[in-house]
C-alpha atoms as a PDB file:
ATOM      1  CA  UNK A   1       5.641  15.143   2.165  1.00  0.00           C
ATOM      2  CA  UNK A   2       4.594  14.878   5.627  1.00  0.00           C
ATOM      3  CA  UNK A   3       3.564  11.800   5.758  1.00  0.00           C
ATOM      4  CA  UNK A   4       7.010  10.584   3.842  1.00  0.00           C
ATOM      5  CA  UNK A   5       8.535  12.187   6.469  1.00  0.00           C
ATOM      6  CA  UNK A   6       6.450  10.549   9.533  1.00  0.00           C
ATOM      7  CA  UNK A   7       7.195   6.887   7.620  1.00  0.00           C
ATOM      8  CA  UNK A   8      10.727   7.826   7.797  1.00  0.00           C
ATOM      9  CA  UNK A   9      10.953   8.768  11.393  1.00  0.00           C
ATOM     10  CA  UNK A  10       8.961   5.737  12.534  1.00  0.00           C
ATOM     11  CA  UNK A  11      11.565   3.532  10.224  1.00  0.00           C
ATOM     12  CA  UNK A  12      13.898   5.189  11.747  1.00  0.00           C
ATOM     13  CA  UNK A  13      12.737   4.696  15.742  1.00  0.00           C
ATOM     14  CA  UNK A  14      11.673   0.972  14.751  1.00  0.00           C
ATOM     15  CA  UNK A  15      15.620   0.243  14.172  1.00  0.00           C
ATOM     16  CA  UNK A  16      16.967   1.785  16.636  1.00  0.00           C
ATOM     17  CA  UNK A  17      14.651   0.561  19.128  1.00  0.00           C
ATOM     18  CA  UNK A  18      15.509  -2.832  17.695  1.00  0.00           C
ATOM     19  CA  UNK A  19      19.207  -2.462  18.029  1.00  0.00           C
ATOM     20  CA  UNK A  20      18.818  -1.287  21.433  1.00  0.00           C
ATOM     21  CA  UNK A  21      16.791  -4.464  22.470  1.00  0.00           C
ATOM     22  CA  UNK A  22      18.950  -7.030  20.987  1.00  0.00           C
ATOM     23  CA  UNK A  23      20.702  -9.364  23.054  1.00  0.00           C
ATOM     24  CA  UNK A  24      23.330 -11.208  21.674  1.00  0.00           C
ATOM     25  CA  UNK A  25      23.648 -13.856  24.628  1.00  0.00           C
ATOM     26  CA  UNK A  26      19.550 -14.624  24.341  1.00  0.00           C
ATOM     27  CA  UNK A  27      18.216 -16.580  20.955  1.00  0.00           C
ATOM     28  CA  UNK A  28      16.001 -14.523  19.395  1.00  0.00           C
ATOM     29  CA  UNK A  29      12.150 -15.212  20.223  1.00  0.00           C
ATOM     30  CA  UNK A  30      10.185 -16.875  16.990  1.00  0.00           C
ATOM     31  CA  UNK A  31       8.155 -14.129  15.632  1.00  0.00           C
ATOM     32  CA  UNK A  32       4.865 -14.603  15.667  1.00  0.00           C
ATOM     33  CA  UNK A  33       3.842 -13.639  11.205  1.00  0.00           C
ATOM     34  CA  UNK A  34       0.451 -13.649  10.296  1.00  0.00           C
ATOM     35  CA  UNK A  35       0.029 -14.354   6.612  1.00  0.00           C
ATOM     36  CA  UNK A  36      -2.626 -12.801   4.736  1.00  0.00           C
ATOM     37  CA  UNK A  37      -3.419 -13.796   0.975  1.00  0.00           C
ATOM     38  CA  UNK A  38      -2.288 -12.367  -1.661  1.00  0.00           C
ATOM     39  CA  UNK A  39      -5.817 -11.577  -3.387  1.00  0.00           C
ATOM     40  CA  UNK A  40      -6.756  -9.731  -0.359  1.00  0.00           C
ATOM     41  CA  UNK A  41      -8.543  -6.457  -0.915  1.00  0.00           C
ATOM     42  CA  UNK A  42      -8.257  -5.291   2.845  1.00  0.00           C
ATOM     43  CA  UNK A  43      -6.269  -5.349   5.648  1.00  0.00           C
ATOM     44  CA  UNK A  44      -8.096  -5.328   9.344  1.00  0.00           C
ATOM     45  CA  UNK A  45      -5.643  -3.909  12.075  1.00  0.00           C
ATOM     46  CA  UNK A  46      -5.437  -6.204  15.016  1.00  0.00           C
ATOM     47  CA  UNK A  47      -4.014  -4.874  18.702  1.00  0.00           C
ATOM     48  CA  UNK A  48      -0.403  -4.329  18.422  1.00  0.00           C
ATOM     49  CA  UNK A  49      -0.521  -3.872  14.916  1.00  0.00           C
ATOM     50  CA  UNK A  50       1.733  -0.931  13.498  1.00  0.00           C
ATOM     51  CA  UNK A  51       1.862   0.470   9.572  1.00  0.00           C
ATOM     52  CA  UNK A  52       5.072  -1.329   9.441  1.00  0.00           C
ATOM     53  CA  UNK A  53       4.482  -4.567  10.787  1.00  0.00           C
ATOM     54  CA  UNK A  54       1.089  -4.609   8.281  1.00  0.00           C
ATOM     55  CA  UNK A  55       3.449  -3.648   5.328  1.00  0.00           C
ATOM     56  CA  UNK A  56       5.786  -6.838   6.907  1.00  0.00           C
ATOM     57  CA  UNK A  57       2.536  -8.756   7.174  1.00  0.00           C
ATOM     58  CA  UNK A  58       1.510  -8.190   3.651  1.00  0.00           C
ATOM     59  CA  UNK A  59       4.433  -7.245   1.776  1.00  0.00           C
ATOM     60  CA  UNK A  60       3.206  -4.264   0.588  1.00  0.00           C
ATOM     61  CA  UNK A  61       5.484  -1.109   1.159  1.00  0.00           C
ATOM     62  CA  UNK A  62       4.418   1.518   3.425  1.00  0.00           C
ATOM     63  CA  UNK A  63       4.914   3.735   1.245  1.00  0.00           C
ATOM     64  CA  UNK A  64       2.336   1.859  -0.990  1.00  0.00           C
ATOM     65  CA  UNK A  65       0.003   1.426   1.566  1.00  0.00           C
ATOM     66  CA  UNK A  66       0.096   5.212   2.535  1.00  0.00           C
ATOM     67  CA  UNK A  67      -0.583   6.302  -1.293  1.00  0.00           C
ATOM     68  CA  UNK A  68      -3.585   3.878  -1.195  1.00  0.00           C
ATOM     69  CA  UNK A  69      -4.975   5.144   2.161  1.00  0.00           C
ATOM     70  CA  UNK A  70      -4.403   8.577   1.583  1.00  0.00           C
ATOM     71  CA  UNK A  71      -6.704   9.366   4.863  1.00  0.00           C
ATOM     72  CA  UNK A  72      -4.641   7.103   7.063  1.00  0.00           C
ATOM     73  CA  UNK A  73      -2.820   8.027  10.041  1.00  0.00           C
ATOM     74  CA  UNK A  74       0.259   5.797  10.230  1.00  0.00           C
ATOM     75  CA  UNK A  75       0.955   6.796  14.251  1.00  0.00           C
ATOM     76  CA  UNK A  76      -2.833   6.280  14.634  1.00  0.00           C
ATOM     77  CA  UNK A  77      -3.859   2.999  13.916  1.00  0.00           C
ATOM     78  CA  UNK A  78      -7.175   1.750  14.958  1.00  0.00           C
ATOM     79  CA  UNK A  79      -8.432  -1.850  15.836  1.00  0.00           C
ATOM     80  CA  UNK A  80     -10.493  -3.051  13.225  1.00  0.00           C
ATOM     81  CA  UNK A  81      -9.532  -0.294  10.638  1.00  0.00           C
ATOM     82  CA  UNK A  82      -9.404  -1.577   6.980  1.00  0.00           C
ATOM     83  CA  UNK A  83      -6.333  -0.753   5.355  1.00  0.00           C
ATOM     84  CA  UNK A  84      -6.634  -1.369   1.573  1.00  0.00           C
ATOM     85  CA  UNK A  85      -3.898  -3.324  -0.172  1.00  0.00           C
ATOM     86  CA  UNK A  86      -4.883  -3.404  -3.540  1.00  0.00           C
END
């Protein structure tokens, strides 16, 4: 349940950190989406990376990628830490 609850919260400060940040007068800048394969096993976090941009990245849920790394910290993301995806 805690870790539900973290996912939630960081959902939660993603959007409104997003809706506080968007300005209607600028275009929006191109994101910058790394695709990774489908058939990949593993996920290796690169600077900047958060549990919800690698669930964007990959589009596998968070919640999907928490129940497969049960030991992972989603606030706590290391470069070069292997998230599994499958």
């Amino acid at each position: 349940m805690p870790a539900v609850f973290l996912v939630a919260v960081t959902l939660a400060v993603f959007g409104i950190r997003a809706a506080l940040h968007h300005s209607p007068a600028a275009a929006p800048p191109k994101p910058h989406v790394t695709h990774v394969a489908v058939t990949a096993r593993y996920y290796r976090v690169r600077s900047g990376d958060t549990l919800t941009a690698v669930a964007a990245k990959t589009r596998i849920s968070v919640v999907r990628l928490l129940h497969l790394n049960p030991k992972l910290q989603p606030t706590a993301l290391f470069i070069g830490e292997r998230i599994r995806l499958r």
